[in-house]
Protein backbone atom coordinates (compact mmCIF):
# COMPACT_ATOMS: atom_id res chain seq x y z
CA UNK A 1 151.18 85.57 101.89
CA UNK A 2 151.83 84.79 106.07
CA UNK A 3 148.75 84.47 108.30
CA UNK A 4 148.97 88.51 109.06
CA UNK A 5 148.20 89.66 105.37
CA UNK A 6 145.99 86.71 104.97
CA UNK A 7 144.22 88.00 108.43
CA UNK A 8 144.18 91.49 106.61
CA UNK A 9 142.78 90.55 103.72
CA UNK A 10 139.95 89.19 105.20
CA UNK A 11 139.21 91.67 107.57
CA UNK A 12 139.20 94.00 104.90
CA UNK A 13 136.82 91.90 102.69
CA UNK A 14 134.35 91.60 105.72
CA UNK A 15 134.61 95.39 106.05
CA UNK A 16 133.87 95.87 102.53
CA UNK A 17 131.08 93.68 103.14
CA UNK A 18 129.72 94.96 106.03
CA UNK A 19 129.81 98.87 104.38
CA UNK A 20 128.01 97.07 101.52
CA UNK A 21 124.84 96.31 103.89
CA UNK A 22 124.62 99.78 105.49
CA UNK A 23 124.52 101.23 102.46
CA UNK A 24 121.72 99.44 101.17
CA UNK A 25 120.20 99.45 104.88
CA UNK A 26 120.20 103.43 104.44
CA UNK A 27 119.09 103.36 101.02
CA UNK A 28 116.01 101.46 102.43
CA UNK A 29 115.39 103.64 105.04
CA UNK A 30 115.91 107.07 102.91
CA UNK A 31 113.21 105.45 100.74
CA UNK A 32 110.98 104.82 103.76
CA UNK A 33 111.14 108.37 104.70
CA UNK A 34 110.89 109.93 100.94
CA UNK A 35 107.50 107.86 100.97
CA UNK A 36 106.56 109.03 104.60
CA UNK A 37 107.17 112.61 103.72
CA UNK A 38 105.33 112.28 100.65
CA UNK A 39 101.90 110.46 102.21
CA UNK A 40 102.55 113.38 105.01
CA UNK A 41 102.45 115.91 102.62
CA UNK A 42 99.42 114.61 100.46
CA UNK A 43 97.57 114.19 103.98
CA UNK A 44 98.65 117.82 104.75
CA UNK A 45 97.13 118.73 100.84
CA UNK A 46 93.52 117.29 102.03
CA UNK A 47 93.27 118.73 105.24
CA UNK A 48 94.16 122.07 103.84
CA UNK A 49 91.63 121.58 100.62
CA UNK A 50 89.18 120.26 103.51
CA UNK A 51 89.67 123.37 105.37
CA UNK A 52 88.89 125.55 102.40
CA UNK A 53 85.91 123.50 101.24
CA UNK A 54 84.39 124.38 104.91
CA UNK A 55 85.24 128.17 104.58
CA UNK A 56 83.65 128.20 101.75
């Protein structure tokens, strides 16, 4: 193997590694926002059951 390919080959194992951490990085933040969205929507629940209890 000459310098070039051995040049390549790590390149492309840094590369690998690199798409490795954004994918967990934006696994992370997905499951941020999924539990977010839910605490928004349980908040929106309560002021909407709140809203009806007052009505009432």
């Amino acid at each position: 193997m000459d310098m070039n390919q051995e040049k390549t080959a790590l390149d492309i194992a840094e590369l690998k590694r690199d798409i490795q951490l954004l994918k967990a990085r934006l696994n992370q933040e997905a499951g941020q926002r999924a539990a977010t969205d839910e605490s928004l929507s349980i908040r929106i629940s309560n002021l909407t059951d709140f809203a009806t209890q007052r009505r009432n």
